[in-house]
PDB file of N, CA and C in Angstrom:
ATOM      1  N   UNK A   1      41.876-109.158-160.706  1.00  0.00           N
ATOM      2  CA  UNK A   1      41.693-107.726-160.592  1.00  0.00           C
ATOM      3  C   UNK A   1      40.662-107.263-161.624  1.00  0.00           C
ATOM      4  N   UNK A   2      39.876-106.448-161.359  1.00  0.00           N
ATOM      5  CA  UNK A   2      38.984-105.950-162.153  1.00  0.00           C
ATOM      6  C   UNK A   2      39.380-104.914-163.322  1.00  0.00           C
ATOM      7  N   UNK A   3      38.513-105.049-164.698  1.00  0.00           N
ATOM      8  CA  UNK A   3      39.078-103.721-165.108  1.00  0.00           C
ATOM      9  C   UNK A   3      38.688-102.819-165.485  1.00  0.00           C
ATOM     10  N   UNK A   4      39.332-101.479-165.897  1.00  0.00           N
ATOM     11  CA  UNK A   4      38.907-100.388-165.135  1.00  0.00           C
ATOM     12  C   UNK A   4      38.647 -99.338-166.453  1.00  0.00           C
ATOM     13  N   UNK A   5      37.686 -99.039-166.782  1.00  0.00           N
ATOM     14  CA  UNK A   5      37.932 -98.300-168.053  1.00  0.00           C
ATOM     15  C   UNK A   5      37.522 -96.745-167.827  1.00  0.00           C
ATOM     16  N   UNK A   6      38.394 -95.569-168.636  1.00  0.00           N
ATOM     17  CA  UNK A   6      38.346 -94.233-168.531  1.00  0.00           C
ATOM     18  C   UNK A   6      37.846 -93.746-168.967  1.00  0.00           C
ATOM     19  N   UNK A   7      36.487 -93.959-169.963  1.00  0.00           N
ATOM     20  CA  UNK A   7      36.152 -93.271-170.842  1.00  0.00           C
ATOM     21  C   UNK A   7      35.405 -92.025-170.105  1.00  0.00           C
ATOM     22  N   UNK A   8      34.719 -92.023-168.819  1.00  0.00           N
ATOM     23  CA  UNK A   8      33.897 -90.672-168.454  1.00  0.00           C
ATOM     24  C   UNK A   8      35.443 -89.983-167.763  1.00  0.00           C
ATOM     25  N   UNK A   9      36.546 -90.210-167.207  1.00  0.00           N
ATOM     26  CA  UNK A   9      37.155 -89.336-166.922  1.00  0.00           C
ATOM     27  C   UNK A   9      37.774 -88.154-168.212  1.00  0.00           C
ATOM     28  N   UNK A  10      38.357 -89.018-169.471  1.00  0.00           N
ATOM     29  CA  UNK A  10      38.549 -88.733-170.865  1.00  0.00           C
ATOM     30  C   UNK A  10      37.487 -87.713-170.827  1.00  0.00           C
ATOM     31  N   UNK A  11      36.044 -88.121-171.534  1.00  0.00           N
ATOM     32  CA  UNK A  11      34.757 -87.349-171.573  1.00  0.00           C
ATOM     33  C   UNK A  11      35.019 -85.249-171.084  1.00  0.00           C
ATOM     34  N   UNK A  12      35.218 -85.944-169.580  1.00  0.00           N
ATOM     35  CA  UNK A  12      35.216 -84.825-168.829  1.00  0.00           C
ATOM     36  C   UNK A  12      36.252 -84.045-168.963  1.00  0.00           C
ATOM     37  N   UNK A  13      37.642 -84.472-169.755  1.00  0.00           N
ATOM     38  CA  UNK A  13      38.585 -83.435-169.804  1.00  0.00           C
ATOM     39  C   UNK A  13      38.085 -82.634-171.220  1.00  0.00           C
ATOM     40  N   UNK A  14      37.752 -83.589-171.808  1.00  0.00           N
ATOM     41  CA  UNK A  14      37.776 -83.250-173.075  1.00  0.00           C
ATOM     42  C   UNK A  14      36.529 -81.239-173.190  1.00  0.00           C
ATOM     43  N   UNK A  15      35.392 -82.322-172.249  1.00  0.00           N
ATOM     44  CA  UNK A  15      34.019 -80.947-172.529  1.00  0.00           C
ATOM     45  C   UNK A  15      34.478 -80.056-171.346  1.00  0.00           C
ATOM     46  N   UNK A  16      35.800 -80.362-170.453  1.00  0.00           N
ATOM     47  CA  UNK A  16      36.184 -79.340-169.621  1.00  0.00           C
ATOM     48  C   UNK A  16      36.631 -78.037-170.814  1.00  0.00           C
ATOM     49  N   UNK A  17      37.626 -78.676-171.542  1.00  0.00           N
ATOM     50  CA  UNK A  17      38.557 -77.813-172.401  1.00  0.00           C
ATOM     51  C   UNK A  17      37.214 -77.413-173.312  1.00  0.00           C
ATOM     52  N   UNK A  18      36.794 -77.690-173.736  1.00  0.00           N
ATOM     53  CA  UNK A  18      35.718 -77.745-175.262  1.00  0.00           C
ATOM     54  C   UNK A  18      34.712 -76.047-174.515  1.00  0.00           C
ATOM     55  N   UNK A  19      34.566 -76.308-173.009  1.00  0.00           N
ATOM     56  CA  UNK A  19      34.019 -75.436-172.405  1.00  0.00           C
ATOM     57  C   UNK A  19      34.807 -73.479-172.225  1.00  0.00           C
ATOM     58  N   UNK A  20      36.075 -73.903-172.373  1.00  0.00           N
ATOM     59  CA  UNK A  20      37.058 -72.989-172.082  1.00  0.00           C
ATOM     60  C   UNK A  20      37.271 -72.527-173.407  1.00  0.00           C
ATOM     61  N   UNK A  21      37.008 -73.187-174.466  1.00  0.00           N
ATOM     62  CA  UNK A  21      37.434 -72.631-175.888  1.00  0.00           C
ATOM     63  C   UNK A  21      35.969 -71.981-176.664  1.00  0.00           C
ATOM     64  N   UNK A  22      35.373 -71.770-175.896  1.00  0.00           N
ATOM     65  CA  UNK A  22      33.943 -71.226-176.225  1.00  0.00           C
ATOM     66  C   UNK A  22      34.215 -70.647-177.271  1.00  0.00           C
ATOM     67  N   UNK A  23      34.518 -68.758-177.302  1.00  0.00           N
ATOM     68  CA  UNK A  23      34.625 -67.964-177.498  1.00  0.00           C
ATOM     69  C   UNK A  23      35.870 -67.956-178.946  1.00  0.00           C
ATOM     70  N   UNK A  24      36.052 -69.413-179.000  1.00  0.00           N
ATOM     71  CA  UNK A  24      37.506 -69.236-179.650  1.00  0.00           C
ATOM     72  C   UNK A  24      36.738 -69.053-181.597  1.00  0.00           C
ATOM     73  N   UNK A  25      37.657 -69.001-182.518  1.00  0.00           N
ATOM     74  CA  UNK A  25      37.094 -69.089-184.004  1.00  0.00           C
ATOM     75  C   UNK A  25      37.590 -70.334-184.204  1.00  0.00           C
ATOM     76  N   UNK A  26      36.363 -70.566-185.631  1.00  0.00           N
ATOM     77  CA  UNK A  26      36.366 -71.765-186.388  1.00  0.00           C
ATOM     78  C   UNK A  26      37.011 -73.400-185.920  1.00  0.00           C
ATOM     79  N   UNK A  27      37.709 -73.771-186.258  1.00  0.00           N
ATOM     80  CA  UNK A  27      38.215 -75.051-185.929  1.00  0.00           C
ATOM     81  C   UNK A  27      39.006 -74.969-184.270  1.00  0.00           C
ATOM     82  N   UNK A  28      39.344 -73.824-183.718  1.00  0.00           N
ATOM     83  CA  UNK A  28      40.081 -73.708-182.289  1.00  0.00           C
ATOM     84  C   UNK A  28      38.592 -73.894-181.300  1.00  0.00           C
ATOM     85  N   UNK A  29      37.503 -74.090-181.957  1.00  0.00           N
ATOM     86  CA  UNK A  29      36.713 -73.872-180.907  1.00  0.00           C
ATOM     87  C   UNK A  29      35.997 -75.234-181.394  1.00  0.00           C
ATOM     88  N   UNK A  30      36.152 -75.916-182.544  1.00  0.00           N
ATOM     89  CA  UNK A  30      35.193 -76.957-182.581  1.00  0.00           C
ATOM     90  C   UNK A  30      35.924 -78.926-182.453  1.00  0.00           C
ATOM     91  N   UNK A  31      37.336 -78.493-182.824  1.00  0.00           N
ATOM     92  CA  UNK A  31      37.866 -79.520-182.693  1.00  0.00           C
ATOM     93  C   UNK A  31      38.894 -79.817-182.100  1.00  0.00           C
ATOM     94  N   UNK A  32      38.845 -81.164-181.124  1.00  0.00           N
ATOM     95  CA  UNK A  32      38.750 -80.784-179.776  1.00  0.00           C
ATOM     96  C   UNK A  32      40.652 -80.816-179.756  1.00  0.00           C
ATOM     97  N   UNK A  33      41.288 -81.561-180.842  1.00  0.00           N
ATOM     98  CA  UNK A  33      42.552 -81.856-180.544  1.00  0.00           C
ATOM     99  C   UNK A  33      43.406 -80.021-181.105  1.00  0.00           C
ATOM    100  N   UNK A  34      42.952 -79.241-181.711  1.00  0.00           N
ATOM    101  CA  UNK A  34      43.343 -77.840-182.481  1.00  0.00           C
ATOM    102  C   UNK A  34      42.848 -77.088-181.057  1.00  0.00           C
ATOM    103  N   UNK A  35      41.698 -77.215-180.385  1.00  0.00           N
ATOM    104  CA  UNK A  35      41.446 -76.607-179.178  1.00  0.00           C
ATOM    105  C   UNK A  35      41.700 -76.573-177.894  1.00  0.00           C
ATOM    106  N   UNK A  36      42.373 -77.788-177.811  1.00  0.00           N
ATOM    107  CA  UNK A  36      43.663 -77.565-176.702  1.00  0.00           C
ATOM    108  C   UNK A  36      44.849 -77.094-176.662  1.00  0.00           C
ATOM    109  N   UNK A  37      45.117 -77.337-177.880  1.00  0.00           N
ATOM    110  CA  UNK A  37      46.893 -76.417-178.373  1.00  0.00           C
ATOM    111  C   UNK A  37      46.417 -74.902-178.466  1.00  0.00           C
ATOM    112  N   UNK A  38      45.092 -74.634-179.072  1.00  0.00           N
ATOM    113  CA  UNK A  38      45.080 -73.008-178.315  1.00  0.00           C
ATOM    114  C   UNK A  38      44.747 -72.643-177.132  1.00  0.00           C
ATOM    115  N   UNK A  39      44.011 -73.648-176.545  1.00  0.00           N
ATOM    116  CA  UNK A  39      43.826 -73.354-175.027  1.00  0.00           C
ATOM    117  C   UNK A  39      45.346 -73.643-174.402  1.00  0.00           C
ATOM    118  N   UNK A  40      46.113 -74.381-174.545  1.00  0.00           N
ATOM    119  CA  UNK A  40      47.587 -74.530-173.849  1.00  0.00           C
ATOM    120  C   UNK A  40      47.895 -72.808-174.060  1.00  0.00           C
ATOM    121  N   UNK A  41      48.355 -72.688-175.881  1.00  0.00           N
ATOM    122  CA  UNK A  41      48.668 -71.064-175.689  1.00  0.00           C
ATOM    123  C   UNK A  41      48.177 -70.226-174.932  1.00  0.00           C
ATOM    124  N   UNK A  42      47.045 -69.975-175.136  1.00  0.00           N
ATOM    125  CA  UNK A  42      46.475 -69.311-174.760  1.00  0.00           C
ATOM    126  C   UNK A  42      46.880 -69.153-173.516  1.00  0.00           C
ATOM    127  N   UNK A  43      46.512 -70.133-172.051  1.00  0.00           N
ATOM    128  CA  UNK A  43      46.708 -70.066-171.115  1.00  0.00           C
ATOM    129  C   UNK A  43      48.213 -69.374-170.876  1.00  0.00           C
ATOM    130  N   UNK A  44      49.077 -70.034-171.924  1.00  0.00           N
ATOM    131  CA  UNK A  44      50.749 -69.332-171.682  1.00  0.00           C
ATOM    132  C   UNK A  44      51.177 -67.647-171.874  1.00  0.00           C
ATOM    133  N   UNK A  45      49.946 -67.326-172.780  1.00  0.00           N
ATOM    134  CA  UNK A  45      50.097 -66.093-173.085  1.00  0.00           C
ATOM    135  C   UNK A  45      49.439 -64.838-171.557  1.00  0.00           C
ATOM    136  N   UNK A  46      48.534 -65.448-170.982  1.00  0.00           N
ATOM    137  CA  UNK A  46      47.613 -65.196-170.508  1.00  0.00           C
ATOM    138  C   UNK A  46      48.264 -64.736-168.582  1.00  0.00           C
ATOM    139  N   UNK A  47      48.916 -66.028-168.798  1.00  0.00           N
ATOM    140  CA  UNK A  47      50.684 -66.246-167.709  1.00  0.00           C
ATOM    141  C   UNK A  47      51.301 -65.057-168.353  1.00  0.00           C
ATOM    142  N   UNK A  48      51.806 -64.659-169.114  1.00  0.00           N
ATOM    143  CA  UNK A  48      53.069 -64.170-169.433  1.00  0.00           C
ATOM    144  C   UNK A  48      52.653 -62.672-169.473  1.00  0.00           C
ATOM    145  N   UNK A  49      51.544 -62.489-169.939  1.00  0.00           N
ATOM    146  CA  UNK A  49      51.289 -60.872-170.506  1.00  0.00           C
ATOM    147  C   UNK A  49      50.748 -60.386-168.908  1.00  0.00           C
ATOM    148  N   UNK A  50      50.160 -60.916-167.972  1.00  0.00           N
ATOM    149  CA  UNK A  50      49.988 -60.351-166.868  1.00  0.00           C
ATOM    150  C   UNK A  50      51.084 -59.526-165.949  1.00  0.00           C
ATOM    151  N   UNK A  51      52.301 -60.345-166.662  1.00  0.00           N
ATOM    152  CA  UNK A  51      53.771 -59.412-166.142  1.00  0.00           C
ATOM    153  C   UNK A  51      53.783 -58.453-167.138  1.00  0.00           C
ATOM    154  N   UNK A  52      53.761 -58.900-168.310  1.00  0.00           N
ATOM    155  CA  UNK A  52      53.784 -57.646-169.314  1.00  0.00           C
ATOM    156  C   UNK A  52      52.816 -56.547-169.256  1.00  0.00           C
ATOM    157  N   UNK A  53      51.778 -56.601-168.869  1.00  0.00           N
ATOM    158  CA  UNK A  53      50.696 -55.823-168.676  1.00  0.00           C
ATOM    159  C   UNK A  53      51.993 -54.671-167.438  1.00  0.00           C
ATOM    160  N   UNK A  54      52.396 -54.855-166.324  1.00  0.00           N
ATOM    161  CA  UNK A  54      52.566 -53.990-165.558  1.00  0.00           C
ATOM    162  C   UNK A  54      54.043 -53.356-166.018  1.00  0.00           C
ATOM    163  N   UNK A  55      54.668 -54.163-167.231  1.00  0.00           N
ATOM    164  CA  UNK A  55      55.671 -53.490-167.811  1.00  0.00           C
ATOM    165  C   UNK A  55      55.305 -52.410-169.017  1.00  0.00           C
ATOM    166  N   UNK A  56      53.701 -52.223-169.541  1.00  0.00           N
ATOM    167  CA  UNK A  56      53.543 -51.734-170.316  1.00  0.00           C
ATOM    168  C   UNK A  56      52.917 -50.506-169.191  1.00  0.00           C
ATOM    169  N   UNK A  57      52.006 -50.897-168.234  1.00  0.00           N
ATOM    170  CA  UNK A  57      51.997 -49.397-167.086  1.00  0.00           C
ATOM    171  C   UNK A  57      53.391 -48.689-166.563  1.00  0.00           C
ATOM    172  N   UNK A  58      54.154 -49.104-166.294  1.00  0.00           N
ATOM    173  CA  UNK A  58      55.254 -48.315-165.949  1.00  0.00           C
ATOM    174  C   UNK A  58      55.889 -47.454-166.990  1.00  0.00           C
ATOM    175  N   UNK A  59      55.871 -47.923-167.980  1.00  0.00           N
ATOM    176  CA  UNK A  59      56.440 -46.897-169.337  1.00  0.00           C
ATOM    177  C   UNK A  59      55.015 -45.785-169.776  1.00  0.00           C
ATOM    178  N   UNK A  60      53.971 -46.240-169.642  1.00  0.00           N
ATOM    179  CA  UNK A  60      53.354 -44.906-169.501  1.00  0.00           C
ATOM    180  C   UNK A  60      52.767 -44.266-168.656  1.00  0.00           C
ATOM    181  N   UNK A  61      53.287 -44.486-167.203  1.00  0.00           N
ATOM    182  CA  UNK A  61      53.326 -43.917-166.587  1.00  0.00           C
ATOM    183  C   UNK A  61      54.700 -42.837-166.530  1.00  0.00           C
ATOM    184  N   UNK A  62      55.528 -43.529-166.936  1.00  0.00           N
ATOM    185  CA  UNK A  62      57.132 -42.776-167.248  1.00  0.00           C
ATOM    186  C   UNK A  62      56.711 -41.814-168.262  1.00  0.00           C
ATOM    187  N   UNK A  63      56.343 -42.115-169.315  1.00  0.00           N
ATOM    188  CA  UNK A  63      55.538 -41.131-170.499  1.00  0.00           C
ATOM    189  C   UNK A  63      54.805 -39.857-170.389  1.00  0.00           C
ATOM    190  N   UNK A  64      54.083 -40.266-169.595  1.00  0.00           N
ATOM    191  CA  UNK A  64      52.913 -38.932-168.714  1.00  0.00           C
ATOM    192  C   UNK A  64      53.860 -37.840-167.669  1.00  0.00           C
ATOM    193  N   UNK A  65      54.636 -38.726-167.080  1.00  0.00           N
ATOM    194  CA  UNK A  65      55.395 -37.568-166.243  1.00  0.00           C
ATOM    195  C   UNK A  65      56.523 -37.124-167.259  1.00  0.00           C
ATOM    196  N   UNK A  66      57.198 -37.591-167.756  1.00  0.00           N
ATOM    197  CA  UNK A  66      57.966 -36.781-168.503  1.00  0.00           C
ATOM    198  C   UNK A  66      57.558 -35.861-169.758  1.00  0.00           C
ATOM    199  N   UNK A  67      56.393 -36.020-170.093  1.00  0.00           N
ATOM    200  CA  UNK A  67      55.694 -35.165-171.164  1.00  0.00           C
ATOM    201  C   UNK A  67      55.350 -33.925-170.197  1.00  0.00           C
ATOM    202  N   UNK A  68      55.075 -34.211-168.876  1.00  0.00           N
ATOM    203  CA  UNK A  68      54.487 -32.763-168.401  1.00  0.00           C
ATOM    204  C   UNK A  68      55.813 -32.062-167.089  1.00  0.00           C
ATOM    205  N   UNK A  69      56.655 -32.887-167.194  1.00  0.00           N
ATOM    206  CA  UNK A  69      57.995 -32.309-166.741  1.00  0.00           C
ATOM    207  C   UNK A  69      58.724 -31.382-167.872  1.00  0.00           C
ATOM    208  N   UNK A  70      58.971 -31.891-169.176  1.00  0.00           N
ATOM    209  CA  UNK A  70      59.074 -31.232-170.269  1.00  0.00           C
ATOM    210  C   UNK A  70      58.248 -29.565-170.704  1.00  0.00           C
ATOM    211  N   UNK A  71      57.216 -29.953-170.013  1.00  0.00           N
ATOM    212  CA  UNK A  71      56.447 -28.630-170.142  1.00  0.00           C
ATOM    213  C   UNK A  71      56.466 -27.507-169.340  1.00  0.00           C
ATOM    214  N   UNK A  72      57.299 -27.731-168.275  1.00  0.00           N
ATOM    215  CA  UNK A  72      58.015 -26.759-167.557  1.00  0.00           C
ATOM    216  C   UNK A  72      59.222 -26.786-167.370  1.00  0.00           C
ATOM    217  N   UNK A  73      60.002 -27.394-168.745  1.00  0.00           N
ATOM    218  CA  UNK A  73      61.634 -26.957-168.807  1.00  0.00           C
ATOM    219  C   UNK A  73      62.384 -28.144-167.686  1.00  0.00           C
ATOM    220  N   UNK A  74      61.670 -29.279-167.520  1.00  0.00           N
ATOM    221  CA  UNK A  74      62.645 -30.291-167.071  1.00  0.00           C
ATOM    222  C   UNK A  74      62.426 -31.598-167.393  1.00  0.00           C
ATOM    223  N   UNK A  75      63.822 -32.575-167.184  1.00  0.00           N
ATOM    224  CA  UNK A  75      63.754 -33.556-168.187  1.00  0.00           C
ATOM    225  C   UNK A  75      62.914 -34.954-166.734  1.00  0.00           C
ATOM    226  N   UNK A  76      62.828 -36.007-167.405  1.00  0.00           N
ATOM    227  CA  UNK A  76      62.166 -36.956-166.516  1.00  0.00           C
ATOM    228  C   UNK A  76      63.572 -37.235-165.555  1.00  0.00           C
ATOM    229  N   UNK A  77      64.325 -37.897-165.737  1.00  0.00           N
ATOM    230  CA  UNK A  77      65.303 -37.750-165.098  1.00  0.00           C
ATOM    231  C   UNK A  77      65.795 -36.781-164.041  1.00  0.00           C
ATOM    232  N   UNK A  78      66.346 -36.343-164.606  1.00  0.00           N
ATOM    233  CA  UNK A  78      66.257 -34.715-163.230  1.00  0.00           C
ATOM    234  C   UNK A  78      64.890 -34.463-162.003  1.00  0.00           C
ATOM    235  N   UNK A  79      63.753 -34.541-162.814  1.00  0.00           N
ATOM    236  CA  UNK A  79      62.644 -34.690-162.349  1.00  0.00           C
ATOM    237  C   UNK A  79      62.785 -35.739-160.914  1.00  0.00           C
ATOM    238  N   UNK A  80      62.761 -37.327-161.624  1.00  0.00           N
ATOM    239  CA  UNK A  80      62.974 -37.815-160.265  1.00  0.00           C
ATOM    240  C   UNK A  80      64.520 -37.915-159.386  1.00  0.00           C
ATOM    241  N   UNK A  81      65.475 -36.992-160.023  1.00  0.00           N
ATOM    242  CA  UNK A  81      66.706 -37.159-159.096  1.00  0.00           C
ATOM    243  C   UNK A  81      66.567 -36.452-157.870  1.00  0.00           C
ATOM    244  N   UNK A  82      65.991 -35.333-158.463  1.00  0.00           N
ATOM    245  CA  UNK A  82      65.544 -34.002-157.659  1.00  0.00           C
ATOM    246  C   UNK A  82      64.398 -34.760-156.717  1.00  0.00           C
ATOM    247  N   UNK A  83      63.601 -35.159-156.979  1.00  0.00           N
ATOM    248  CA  UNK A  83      62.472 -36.013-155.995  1.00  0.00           C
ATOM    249  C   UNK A  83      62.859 -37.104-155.184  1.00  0.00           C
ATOM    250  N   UNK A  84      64.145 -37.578-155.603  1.00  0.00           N
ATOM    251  CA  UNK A  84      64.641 -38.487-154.779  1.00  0.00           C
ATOM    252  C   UNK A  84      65.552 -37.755-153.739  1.00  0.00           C
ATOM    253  N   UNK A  85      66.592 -36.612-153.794  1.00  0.00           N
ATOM    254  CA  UNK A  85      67.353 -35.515-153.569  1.00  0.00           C
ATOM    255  C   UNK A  85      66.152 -34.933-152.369  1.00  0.00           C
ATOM    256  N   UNK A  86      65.415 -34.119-152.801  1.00  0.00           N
ATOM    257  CA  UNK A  86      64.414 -33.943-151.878  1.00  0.00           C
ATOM    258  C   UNK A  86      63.410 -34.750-150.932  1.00  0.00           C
ATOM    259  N   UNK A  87      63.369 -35.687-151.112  1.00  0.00           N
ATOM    260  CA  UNK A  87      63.055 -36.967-150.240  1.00  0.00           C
ATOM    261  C   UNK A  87      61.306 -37.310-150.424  1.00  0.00           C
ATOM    262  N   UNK A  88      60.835 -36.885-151.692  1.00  0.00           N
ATOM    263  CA  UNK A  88      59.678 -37.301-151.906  1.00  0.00           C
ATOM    264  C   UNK A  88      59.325 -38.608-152.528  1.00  0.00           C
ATOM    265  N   UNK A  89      58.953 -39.535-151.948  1.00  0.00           N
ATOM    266  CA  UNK A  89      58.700 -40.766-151.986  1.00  0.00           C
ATOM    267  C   UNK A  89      57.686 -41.398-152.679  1.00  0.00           C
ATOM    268  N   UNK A  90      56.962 -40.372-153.870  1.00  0.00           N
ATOM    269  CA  UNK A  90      56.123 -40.718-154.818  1.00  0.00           C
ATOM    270  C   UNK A  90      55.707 -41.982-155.790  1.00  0.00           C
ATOM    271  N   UNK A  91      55.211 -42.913-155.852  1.00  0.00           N
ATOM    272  CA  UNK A  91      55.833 -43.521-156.989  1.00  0.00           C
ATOM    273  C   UNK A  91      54.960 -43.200-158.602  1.00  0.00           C
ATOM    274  N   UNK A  92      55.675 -44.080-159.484  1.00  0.00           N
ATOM    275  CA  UNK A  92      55.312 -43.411-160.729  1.00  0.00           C
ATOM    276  C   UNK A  92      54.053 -43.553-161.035  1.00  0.00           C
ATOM    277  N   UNK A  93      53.532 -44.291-160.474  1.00  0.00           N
ATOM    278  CA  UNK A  93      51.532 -43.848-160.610  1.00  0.00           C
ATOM    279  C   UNK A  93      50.918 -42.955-159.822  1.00  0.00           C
ATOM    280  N   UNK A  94      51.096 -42.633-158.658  1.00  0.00           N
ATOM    281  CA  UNK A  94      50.693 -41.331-158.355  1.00  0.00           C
ATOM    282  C   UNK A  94      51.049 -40.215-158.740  1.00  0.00           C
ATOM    283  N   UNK A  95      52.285 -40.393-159.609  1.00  0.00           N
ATOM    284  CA  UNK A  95      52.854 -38.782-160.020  1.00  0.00           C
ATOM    285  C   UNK A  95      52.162 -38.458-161.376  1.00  0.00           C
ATOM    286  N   UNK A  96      52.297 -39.601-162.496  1.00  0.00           N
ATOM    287  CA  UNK A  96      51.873 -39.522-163.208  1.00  0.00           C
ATOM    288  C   UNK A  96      49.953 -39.291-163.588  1.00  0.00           C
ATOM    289  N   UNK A  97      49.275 -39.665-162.209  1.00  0.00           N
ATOM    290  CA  UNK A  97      47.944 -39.103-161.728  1.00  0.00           C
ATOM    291  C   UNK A  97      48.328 -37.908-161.417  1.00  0.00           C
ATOM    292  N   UNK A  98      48.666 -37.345-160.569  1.00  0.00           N
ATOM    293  CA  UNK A  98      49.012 -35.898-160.490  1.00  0.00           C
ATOM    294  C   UNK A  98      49.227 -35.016-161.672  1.00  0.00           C
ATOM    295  N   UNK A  99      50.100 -35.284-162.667  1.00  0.00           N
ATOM    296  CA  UNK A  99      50.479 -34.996-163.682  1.00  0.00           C
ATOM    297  C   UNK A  99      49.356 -34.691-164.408  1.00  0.00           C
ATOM    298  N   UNK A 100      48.499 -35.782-165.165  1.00  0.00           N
ATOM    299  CA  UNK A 100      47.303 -35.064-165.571  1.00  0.00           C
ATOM    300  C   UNK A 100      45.926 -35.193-165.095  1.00  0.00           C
ATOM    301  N   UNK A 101      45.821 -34.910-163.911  1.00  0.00           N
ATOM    302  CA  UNK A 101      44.374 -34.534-163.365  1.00  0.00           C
ATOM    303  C   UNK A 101      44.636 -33.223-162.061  1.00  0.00           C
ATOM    304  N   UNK A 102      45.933 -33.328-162.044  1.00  0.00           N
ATOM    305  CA  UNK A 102      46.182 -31.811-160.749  1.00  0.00           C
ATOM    306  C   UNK A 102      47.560 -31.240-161.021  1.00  0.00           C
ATOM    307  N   UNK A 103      47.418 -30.479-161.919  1.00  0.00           N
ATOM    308  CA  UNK A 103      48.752 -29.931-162.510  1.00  0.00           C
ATOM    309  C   UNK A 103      49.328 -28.981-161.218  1.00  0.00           C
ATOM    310  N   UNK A 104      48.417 -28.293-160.500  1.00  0.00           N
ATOM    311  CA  UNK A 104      49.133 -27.532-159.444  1.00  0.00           C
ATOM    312  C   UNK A 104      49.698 -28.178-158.850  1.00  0.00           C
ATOM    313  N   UNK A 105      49.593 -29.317-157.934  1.00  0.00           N
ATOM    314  CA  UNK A 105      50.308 -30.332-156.964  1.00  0.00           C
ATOM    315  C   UNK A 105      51.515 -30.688-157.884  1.00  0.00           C
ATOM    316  N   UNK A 106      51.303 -31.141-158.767  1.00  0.00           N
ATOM    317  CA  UNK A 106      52.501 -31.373-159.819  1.00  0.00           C
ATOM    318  C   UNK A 106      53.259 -30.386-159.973  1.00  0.00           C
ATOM    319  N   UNK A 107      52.876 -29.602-160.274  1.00  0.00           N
ATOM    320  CA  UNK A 107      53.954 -28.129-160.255  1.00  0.00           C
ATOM    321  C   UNK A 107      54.604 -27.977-159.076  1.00  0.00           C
ATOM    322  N   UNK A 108      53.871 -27.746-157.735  1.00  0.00           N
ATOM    323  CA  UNK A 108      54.719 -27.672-156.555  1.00  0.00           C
ATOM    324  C   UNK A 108      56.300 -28.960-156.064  1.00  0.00           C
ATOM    325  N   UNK A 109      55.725 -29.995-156.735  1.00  0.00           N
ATOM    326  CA  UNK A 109      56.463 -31.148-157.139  1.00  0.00           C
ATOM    327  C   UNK A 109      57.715 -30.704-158.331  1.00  0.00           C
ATOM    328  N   UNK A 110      57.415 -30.264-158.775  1.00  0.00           N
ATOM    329  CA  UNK A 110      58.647 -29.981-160.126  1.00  0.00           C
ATOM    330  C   UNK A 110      59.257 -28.550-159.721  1.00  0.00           C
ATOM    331  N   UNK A 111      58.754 -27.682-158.648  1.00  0.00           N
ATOM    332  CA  UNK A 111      59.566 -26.524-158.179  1.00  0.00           C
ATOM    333  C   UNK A 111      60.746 -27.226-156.614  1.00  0.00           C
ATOM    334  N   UNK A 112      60.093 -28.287-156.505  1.00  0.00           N
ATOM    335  CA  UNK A 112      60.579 -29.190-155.114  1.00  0.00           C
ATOM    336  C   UNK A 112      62.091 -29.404-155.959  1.00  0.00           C
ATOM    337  N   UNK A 113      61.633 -30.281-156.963  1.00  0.00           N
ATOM    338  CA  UNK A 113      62.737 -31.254-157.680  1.00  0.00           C
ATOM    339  C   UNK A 113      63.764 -30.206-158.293  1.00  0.00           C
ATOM    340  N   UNK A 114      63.417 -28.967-158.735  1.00  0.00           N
ATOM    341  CA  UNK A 114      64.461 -28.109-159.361  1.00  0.00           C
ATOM    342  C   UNK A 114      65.028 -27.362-158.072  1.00  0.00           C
ATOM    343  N   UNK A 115      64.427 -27.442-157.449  1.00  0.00           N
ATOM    344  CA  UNK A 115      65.638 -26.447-156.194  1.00  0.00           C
ATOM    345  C   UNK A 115      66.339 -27.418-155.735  1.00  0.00           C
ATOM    346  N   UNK A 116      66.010 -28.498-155.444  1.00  0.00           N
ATOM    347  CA  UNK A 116      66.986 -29.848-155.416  1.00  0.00           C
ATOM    348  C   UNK A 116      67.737 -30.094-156.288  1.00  0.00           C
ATOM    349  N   UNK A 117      67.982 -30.144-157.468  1.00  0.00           N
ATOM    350  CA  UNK A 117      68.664 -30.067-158.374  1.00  0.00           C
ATOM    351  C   UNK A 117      69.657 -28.991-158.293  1.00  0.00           C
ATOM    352  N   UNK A 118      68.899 -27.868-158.494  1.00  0.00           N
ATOM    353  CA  UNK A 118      69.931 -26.148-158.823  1.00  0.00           C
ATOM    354  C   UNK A 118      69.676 -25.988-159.612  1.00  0.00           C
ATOM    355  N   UNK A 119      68.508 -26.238-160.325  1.00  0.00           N
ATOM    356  CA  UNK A 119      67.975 -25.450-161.948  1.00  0.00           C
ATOM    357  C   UNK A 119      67.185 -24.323-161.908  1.00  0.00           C
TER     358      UNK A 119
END
């Protein structure tokens, strides 16, 4: 049997990764065994915060509507009980667009949710 040696497959992982750590500082970007353990992180963080990213939009989107529900005497809560009560099917990024770029539509929205309520 013949034998078979790896050195250009090796090569190629190595200036694959070496390629991906461009941008990185000092020793994460020049040596190659420190620049895969941040490229591993990295990649894990990169996985993980893309869920976190849409858990950090939903809380300020929650933020925006309840700061401008507050400003006409109602709480976020009530806000969407009353919107759910009244059967408006909004979700929290369009309301919270509404909220601050068309306060009138929003208002007609928060007079919806309080007569639904009884406030």
């Amino acid at each position: 049997m013949a034998r078979i040696k790896r050195g250009v497959g090796g090569i190629k992982h190595r200036r694959r990764v070496m390629k991906l750590v461009k941008g990185f500082r000092a020793a994460r970007r020049r040596n190659y065994r420190v620049a895969n353990e941040a490229l591993l992180k990295s990649l894990a963080y990169a996985f993980r915060d893309r869920r976190v990213r849409k858990r950090d939009f939903r809380s300020l989107w929650i933020s925006r509507i309840n700061a401008a529900a507050r400003r006409e005497g109602l709480s976020y809560s009530l806000l969407m009980h009353g919107l759910k009560k009244s059967g408006v099917t909004l979700n929290r990024k369009a309301l919270a667009d509404l909220a601050v770029t068309d306060a009138k539509a929003f208002g007609s929205l928060l007079s919806l949710a309080k007569q639904a309520v009884g406030k």
